[in-house]
Protein backbone atom coordinates (compact mmCIF):
# COMPACT_ATOMS: atom_id res chain seq x y z
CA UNK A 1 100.48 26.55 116.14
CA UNK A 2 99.09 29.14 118.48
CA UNK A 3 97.96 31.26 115.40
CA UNK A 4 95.47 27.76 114.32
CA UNK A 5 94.51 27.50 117.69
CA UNK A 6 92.80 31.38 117.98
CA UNK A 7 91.45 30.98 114.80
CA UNK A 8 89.78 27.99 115.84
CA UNK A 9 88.66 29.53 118.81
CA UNK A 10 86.90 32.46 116.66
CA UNK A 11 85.39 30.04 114.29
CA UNK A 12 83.35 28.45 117.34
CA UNK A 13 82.26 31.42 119.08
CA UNK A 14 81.47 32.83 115.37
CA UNK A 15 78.86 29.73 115.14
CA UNK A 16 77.54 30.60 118.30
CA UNK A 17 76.72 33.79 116.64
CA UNK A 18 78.78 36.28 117.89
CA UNK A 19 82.15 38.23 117.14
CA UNK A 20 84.85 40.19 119.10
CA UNK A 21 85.76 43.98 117.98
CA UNK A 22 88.14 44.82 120.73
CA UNK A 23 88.32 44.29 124.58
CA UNK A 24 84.89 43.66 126.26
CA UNK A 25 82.81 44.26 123.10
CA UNK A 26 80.74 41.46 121.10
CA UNK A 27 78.40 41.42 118.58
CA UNK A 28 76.10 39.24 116.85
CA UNK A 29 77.21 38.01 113.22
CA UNK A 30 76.75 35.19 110.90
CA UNK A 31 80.27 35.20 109.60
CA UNK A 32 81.71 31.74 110.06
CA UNK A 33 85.84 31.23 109.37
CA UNK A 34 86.63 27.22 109.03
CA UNK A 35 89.84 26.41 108.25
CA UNK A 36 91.17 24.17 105.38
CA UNK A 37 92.76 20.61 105.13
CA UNK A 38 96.77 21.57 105.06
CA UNK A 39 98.19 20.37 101.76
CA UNK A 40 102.35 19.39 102.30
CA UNK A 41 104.48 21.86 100.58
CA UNK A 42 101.40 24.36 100.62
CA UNK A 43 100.36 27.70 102.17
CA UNK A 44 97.33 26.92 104.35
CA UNK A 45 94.43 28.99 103.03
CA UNK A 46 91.47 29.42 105.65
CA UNK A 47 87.88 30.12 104.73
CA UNK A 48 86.72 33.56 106.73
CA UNK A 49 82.78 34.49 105.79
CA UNK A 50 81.61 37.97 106.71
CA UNK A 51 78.25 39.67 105.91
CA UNK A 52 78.63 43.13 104.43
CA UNK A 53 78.96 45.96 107.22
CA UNK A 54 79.86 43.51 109.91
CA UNK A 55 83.59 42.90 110.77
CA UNK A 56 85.64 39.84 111.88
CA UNK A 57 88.69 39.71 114.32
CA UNK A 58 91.78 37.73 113.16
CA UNK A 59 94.63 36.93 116.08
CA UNK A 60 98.18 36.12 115.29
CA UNK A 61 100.89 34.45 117.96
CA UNK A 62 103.61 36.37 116.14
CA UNK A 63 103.71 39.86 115.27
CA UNK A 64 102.34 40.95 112.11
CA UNK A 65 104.69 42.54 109.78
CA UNK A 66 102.12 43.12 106.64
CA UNK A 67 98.38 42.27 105.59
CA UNK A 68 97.45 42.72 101.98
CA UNK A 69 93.44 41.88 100.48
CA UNK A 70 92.91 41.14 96.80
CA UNK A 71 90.08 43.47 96.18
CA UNK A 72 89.84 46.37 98.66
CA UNK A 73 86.08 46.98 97.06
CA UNK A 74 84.60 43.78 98.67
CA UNK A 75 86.88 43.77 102.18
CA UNK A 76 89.13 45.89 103.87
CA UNK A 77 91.70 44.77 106.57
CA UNK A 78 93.18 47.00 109.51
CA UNK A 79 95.84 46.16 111.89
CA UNK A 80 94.82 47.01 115.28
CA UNK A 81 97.82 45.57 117.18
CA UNK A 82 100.78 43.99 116.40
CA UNK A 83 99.28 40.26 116.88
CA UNK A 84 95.12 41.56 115.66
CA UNK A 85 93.95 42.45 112.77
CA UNK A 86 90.45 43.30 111.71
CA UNK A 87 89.04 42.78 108.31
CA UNK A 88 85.07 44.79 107.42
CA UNK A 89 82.83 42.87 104.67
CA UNK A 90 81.79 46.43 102.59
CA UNK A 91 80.39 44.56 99.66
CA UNK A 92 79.15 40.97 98.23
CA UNK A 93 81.61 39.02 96.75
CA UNK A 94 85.17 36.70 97.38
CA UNK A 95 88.27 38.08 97.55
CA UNK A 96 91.79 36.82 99.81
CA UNK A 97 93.89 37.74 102.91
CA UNK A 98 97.33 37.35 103.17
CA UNK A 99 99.06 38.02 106.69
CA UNK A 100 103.07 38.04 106.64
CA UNK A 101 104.32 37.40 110.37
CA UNK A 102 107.73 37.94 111.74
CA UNK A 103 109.79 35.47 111.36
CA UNK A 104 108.98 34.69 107.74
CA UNK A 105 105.51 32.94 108.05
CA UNK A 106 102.55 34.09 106.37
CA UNK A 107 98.84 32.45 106.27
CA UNK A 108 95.72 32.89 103.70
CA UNK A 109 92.27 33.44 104.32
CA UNK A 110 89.73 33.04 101.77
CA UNK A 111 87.22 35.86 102.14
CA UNK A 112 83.72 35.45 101.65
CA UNK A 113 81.48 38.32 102.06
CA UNK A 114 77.82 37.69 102.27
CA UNK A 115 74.85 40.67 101.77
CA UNK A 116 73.52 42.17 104.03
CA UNK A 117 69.96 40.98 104.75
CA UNK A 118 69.31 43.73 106.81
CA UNK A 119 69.79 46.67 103.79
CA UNK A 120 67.90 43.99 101.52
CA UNK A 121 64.73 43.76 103.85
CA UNK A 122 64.87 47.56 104.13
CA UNK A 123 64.97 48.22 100.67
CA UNK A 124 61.68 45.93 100.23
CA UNK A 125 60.28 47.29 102.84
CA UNK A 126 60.37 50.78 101.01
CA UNK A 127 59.60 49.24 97.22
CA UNK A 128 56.30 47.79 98.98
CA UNK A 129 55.44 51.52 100.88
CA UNK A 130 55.86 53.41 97.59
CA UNK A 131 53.90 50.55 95.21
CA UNK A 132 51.18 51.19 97.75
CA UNK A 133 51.23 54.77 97.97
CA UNK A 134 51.18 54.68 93.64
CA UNK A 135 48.77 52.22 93.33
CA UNK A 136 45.98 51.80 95.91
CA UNK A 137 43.56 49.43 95.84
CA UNK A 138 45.45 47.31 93.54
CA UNK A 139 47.33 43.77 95.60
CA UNK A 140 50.94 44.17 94.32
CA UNK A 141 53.18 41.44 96.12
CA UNK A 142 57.14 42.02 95.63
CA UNK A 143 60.01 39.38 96.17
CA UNK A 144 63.35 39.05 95.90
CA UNK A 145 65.45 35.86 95.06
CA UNK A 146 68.56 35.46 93.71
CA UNK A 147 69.22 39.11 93.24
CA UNK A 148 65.85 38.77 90.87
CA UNK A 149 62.64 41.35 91.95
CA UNK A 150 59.58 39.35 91.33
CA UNK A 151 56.40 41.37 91.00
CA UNK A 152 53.35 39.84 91.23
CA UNK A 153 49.42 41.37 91.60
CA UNK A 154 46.86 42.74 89.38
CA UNK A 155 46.87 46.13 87.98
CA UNK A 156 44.12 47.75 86.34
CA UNK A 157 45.34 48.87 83.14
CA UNK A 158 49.30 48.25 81.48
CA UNK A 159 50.16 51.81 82.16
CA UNK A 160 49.91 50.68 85.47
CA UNK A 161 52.19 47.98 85.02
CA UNK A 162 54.75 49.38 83.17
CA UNK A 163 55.17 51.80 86.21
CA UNK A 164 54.68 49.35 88.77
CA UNK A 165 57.75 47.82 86.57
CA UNK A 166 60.20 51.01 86.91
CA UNK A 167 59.56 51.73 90.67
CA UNK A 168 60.10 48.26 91.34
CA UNK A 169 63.48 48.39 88.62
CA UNK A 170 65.19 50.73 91.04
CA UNK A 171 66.26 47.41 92.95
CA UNK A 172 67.50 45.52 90.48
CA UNK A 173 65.98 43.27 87.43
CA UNK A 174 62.27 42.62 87.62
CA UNK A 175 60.37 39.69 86.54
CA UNK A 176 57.17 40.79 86.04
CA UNK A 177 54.42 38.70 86.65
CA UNK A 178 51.74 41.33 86.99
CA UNK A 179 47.84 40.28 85.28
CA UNK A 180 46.16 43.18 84.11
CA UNK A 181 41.88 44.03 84.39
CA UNK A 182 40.99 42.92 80.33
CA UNK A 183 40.02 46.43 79.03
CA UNK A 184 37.08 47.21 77.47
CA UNK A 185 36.52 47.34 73.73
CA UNK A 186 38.13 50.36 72.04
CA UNK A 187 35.75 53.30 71.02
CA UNK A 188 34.47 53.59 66.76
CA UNK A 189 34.84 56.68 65.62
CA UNK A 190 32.77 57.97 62.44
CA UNK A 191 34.39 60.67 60.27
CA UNK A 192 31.56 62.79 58.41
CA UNK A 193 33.33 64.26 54.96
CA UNK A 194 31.37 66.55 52.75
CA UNK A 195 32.69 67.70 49.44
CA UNK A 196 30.62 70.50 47.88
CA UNK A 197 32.36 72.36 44.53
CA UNK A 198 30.65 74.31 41.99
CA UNK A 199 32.47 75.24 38.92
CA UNK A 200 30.90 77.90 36.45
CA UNK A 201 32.04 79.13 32.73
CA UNK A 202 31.36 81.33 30.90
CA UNK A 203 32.29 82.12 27.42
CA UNK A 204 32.11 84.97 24.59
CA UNK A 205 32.90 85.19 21.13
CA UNK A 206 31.78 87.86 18.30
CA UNK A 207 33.70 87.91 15.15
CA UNK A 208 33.38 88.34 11.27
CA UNK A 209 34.92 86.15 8.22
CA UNK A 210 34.08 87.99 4.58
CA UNK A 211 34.96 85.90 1.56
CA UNK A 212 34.35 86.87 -2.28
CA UNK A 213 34.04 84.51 -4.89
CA UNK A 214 33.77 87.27 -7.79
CA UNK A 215 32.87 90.36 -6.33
CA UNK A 216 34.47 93.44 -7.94
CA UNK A 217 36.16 90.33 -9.87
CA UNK A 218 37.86 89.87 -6.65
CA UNK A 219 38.10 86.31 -5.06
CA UNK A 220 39.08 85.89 -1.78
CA UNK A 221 38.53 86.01 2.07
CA UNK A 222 39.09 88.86 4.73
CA UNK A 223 39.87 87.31 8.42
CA UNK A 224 41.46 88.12 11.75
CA UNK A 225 42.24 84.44 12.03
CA UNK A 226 40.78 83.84 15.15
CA UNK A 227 38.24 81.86 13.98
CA UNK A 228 38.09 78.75 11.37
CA UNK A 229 37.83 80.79 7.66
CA UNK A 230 36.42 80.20 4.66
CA UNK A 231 38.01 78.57 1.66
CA UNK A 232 37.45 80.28 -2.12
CA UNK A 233 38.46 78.26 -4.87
CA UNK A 234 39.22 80.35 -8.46
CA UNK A 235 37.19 79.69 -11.10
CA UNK A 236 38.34 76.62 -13.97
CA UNK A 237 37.37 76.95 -17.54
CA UNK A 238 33.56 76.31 -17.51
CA UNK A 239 33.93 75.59 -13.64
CA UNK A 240 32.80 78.56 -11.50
CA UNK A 241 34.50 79.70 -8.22
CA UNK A 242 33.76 77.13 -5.28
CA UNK A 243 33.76 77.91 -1.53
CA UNK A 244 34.45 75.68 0.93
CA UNK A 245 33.49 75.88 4.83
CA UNK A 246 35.51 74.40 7.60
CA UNK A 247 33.22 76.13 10.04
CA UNK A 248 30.06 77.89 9.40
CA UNK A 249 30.41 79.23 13.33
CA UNK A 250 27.21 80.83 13.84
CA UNK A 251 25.45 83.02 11.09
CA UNK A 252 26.57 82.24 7.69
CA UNK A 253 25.16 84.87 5.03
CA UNK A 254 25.40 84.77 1.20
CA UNK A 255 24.44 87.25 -1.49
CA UNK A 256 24.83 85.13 -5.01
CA UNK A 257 23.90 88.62 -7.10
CA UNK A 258 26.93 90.42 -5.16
CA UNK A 259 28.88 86.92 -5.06
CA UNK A 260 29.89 87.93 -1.57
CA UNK A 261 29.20 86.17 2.22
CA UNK A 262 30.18 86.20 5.66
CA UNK A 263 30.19 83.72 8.53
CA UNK A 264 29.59 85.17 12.02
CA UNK A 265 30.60 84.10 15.39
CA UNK A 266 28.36 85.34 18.47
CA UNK A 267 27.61 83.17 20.74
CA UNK A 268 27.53 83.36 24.25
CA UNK A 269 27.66 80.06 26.67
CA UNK A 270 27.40 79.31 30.30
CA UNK A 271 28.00 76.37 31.75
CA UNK A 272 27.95 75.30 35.40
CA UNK A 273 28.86 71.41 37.15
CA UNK A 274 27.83 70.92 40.99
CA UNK A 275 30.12 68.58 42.75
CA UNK A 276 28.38 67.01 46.28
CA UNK A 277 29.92 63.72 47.66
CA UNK A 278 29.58 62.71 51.71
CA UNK A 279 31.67 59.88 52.49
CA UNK A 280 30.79 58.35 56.25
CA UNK A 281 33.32 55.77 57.14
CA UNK A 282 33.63 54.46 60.79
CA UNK A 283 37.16 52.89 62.61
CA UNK A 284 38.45 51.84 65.51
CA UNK A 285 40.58 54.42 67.46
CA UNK A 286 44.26 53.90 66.01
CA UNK A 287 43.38 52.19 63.39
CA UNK A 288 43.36 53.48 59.82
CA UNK A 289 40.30 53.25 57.50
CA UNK A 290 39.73 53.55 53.91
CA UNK A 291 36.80 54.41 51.55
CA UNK A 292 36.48 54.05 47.77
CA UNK A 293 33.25 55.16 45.76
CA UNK A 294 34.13 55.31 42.20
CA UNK A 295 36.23 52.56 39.67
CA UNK A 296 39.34 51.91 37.90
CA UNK A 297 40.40 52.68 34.30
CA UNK A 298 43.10 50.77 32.34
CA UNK A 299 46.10 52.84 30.39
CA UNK A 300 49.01 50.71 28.48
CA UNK A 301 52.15 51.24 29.84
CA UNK A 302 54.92 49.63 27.57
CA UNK A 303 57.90 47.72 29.22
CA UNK A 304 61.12 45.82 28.19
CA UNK A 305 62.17 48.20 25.03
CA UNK A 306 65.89 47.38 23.92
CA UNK A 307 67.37 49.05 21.02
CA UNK A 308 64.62 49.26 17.89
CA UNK A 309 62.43 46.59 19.10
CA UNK A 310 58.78 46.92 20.01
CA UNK A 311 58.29 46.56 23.96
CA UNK A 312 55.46 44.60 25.00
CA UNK A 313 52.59 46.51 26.77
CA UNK A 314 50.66 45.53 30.00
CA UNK A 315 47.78 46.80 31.40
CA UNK A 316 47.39 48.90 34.96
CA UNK A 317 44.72 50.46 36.78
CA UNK A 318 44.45 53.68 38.75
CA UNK A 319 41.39 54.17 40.64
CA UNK A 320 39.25 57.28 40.32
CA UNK A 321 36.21 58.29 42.83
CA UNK A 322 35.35 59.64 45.88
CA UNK A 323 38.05 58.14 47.94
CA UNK A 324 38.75 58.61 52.00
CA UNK A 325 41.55 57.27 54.00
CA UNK A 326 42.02 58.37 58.45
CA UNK A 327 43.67 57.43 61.06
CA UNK A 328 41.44 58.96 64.21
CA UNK A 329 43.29 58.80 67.51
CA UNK A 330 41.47 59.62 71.14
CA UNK A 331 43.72 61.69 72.99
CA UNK A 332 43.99 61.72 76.79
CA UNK A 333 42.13 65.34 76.40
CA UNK A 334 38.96 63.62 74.93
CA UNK A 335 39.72 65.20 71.74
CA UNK A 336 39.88 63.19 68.18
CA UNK A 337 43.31 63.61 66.45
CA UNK A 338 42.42 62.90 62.84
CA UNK A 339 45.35 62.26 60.03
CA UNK A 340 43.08 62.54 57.13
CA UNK A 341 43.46 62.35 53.28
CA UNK A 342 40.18 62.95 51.30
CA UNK A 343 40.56 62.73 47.32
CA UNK A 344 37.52 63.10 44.79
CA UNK A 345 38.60 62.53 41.13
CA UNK A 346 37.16 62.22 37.76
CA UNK A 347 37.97 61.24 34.05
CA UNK A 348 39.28 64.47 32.04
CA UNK A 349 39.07 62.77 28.37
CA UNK A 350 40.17 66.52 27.40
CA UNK A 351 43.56 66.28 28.52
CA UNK A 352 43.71 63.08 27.65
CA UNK A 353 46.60 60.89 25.50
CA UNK A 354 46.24 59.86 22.30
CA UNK A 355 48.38 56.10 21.69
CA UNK A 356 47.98 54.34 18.77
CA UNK A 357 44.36 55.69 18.45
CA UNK A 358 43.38 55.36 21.55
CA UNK A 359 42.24 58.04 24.23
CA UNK A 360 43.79 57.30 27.91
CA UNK A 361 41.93 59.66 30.22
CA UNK A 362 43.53 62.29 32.40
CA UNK A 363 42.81 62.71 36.15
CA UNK A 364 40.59 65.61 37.57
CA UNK A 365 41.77 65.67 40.80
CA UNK A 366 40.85 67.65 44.02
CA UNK A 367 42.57 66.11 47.24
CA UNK A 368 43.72 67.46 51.09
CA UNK A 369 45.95 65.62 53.50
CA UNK A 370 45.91 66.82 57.11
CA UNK A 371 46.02 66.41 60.72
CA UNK A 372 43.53 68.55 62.97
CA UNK A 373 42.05 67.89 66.29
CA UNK A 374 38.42 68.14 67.05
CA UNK A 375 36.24 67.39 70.23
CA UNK A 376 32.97 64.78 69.37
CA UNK A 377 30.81 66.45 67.14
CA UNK A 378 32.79 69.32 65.59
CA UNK A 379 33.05 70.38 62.60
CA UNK A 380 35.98 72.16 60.59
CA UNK A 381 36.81 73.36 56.72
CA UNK A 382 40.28 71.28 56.07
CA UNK A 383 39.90 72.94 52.66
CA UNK A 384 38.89 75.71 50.47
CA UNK A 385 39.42 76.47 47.03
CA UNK A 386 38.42 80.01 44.81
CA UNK A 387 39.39 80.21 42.08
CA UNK A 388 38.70 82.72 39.14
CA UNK A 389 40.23 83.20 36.02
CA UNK A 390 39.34 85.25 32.85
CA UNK A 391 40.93 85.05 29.58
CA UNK A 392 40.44 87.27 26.81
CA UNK A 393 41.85 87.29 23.30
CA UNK A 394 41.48 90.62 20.66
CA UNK A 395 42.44 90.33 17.11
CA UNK A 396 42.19 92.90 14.05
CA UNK A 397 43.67 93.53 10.80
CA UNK A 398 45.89 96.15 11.04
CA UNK A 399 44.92 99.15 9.34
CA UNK A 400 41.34 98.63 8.68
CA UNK A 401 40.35 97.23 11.58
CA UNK A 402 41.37 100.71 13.59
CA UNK A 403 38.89 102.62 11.46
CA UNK A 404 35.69 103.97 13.07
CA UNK A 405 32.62 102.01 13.40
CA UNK A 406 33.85 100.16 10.00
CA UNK A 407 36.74 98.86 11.51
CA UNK A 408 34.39 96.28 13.89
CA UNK A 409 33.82 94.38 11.19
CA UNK A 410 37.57 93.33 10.77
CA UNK A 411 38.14 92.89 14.56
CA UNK A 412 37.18 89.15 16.34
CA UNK A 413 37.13 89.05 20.26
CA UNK A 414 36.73 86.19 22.52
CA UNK A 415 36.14 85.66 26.54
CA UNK A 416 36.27 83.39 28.66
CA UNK A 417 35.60 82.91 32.69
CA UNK A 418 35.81 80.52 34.47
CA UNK A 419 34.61 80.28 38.97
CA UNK A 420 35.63 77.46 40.82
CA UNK A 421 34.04 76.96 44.39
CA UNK A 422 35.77 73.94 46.59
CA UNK A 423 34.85 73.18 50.64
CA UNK A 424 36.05 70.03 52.56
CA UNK A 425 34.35 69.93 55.85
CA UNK A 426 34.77 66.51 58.58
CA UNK A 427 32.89 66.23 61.01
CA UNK A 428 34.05 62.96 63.55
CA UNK A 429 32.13 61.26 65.97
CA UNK A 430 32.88 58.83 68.58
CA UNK A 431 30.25 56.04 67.73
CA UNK A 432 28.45 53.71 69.49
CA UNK A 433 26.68 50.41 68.87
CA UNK A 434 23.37 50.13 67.99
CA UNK A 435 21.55 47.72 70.95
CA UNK A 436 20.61 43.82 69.75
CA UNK A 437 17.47 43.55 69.04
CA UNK A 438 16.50 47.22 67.93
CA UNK A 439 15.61 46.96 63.92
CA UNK A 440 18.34 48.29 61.82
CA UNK A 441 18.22 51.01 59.08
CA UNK A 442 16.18 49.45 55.69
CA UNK A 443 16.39 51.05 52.35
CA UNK A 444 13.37 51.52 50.00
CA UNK A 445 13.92 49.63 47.00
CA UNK A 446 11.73 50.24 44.01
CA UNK A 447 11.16 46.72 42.95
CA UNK A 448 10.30 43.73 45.83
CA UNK A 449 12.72 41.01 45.02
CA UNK A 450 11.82 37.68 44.88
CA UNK A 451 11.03 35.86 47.76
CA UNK A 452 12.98 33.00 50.03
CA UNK A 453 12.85 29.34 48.58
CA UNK A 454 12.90 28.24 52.55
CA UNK A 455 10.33 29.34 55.29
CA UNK A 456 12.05 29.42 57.90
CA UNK A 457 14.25 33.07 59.35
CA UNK A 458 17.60 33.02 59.43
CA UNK A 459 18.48 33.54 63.58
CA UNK A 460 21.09 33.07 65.66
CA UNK A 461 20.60 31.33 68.65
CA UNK A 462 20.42 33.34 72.19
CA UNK A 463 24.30 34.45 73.81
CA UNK A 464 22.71 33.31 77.58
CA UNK A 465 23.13 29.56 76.47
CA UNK A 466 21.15 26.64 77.66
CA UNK A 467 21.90 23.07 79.48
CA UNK A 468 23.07 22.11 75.69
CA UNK A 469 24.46 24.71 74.84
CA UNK A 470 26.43 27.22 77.08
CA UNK A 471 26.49 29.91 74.80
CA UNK A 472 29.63 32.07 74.18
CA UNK A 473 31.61 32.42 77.42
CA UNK A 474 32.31 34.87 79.60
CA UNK A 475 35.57 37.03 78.66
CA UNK A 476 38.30 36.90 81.75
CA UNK A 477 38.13 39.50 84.36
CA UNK A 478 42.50 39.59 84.18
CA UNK A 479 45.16 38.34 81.69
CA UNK A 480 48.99 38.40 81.79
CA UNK A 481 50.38 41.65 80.40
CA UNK A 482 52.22 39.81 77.82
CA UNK A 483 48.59 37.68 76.41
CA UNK A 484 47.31 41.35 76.56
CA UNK A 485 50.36 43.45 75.11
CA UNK A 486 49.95 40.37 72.54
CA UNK A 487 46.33 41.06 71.56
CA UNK A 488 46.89 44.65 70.93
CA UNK A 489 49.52 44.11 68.15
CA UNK A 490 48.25 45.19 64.92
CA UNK A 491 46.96 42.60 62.53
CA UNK A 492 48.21 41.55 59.01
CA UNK A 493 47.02 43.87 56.12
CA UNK A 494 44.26 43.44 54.63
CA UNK A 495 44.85 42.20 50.74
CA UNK A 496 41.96 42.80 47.92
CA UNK A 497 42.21 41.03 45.01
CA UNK A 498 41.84 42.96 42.24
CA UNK A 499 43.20 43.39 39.05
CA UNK A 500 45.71 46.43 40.25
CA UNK A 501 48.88 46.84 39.57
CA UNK A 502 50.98 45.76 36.26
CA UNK A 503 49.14 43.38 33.94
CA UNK A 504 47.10 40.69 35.26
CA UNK A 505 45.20 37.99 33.84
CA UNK A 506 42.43 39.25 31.32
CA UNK A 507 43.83 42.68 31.05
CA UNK A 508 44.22 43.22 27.22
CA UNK A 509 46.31 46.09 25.39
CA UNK A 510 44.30 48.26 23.05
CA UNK A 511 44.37 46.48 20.26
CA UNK A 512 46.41 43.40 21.28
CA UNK A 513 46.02 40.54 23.22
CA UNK A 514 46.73 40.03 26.66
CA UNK A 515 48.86 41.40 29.00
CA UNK A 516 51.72 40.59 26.62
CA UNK A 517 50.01 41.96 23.59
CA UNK A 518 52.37 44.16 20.55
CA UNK A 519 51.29 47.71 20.29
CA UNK A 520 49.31 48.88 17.78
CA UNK A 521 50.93 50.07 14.58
């Protein structure tokens, strides 16, 4: 009973606030042992509370043979005599203390070991010096509860607050509460394109086609082949020789006395087709913009064939133009990081498909995708095309055609060269407003159209607001990062309704009916 009596005595001079760690020496604590109703048939447990880095003396009337503690990483216990043993709170948590005495008796202690409010003050202490020294100027407030780091203030900007979050993480999780200064509204930027191409031909041909139709009683035609020839048809009884031309090319000559001719080619042809679009589009920074100055052409496109039946054909449209799509960025340089894609396309019934008598256009197409960089106002050539090509083709009839000065008029030649000249040059600048009130641009129409059926301007009423009316209010000076992070998410796409894509009401098949319609046989 001596051991429950010492214990006792501990557990009141503990609630006075003080502890024993040898002879003569005392300190302050806030560890408080109580001990526990005895249960009959039971070990006695006894509740010992410690604070971490503080220690706790423990008295026995008999010897102690062995001490043992159920986690060694919250409490350690040392014997320091043969009837004392001291046990050192090292980190926050429960764990239990057996002591085996001589004699056979043992008692429990249920350790409880509290944090240190000491280490936790000085580790605020130190979050609120460096938040200070990182930000200053800006009221951050810090608190801890429940192991929780609440940050509170106003920051300017959510850089700010997203490091303001990871000094303050270094202690433990943070709830942050942190408003941030609204920002102001995000810079336009207007991209400046200019395509300028020039493409120039130009083409050659000189030959010679002789056909008979009796000379020498000869019938017949001499050709290289190059060009179309003339067709002699023997005479028939009573029916003289006929001639027939496919192509009278350039010079066609005839001598009926001699019953001989010739057709010609010479001809010489240049051609030349100047190109000069300048597509101005302006966006916010991040966000991507997209320009489209031209139309959409239909083409069939047959689906659903199985075996040897006859798919059914819908219509689609692919868009032709001048067409301009960028994403400009501002980087932290003050430079303009531009992800740009300018396309300018055209019809090219040439190369076109014939189905089912019908022409479906090809695609001239000149396009670039890039990324530069360019400071406000500079310019820059994203792309450059020339291009020259020649093609020449000789022909001659063998023999004859090598012979001197007479052999010209059995050779054909024909050239062709062609120049193409392509520059893509952008040119972004970081916009700005024009001020209310200050008359906007005006085009200069031809015709006056007719005039308003009502008197009376349309207006808007003044911003400033009167006693009726406020007006539009003020925007906040702060939000909560999260309202803010929220208004900065992108928006939902923008949808057009037109008439891409496969089919589509009123879209008709060459020939057929709707999108549904048979093709043409």
């Amino acid at each position: 009973m001596r051991l429950n009596t010492r214990i006792f005595i501990a557990s009141l001079s503990l609630e006075l606030g003080f502890f024993c760690l040898g002879s003569g020496f005392c300190a302050k604590t806030a560890s408080v042992p109580r001990q526990s109703a005895e249960v009959p048939g039971q070990d006695v447990a006894n509740d010992l509370y410690i604070t971490v880095g503080q220690s706790v003396l423990v008295d026995s009337t008999n010897p102690i043979v062995r001490i043992a503690v159920g986690l060694s990483d919250i409490a350690e216990a040392t014997a320091t005599s043969p009837n004392e043993v001291m046990v050192n709170g090292k980190a926050p948590g429960k764990t239990s203390l057996i002591v085996w005495e001589a004699g056979g008796g043992r008692r429990f202690f249920n350790v409880t070991v509290r944090p240190s409010s000491f280490v936790a003050n000085d580790r605020l202490a130190s979050l609120r010096r460096e938040l200070v020294a990182e930000f200053p100027g800006q009221p951050l407030r810090v608190s801890t509860e429940n192991g929780l780091i609440f940050l509170r203030g106003t920051v300017r900007d959510l850089n700010s607050s997203q490091r303001a979050v990871q000094i303050a993480s270094t202690m433990g999780k943070v709830v942050n509460l942190l408003y941030v200064e609204v920002p102001p509204a995000d810079p336009q930027i207007l991209l400046k394109v200019r395509f300028a191409s020039v493409d120039r031909t130009f083409t050659y041909q000189l030959g010679l086609n002789l056909f008979s139709t009796g000379a020498t009683n000869t019938i017949g035609t001499v050709t290289t082949g190059q060009y179309p020839s003339t067709t002699v048809t023997p005479p028939s009884g009573t029916t003289p020789a006929t001639t027939t031309l496919s192509n009278a090319l350039n010079l066609f000559f005839f001598r009926p006395d001699l019953n001989l001719g010739a057709t010609i080619a010479a001809m010489e042809q240049q051609g030349i087709i100047e190109v000069l679009a300048e597509p101005n589009v302006i966006a916010t920074n991040g966000k991507q913009a997209s320009f489209l100055a031209g139309g959409e052409y239909p083409y069939p496109v047959v689906q659903g064939i199985t075996g040897g039946g006859t798919g059914a054909v819908t219509i689609q449209f692919q868009e032709f133009g001048v067409r301009l799509n960028f994403i400009p960025t501002i980087t932290p340089r003050g430079t303009i990081r531009l992800q740009v894609a300018p396309e300018v396309s055209s019809l090219d019934f040439t190369n076109g498909v014939q189905i089912s008598g019908f022409t479906v256009p090809a695609l001239d197409v000149r396009k670039v995708k890039t990324e530069v960089e360019l400071k406000d106002g500079q310019s820059f050539a994203i792309g450059g095309l020339l291009d020259n090509r020649e093609t020449q083709t000789f022909q001659k009839i063998p023999f004859i055609g090598d012979i001197p000065i007479l052999g010209k008029f059995f050779q054909s030649i024909s050239k062709n060269k062609t120049n193409t000249e392509l520059m893509v040059i952008i040119t972004p600048e970081i916009a700005r407003p024009m001020p209310a009130g200050k008359p906007i641009p005006r085009l200069n129409y031809p015709e006056s159209f007719l005039p308003p059926n009502s008197d009376m301007p349309m207006s808007n009423p003044s911003a400033s607001g009167t006693a009726q009316d406020p007006g539009v209010p003020p925007p906040p000076p702060t939000m909560p990062v999260e309202q803010l992070i929220d208004s900065m998410k992108p928006e939902q796409p923008l949808q057009n309704d037109t008439m891409s894509g496969a089919g589509g009401a009123g879209g008709a098949a060459p020939g057929g009916g709707g999108g549904g319609g048979a093709v043409p046989q």
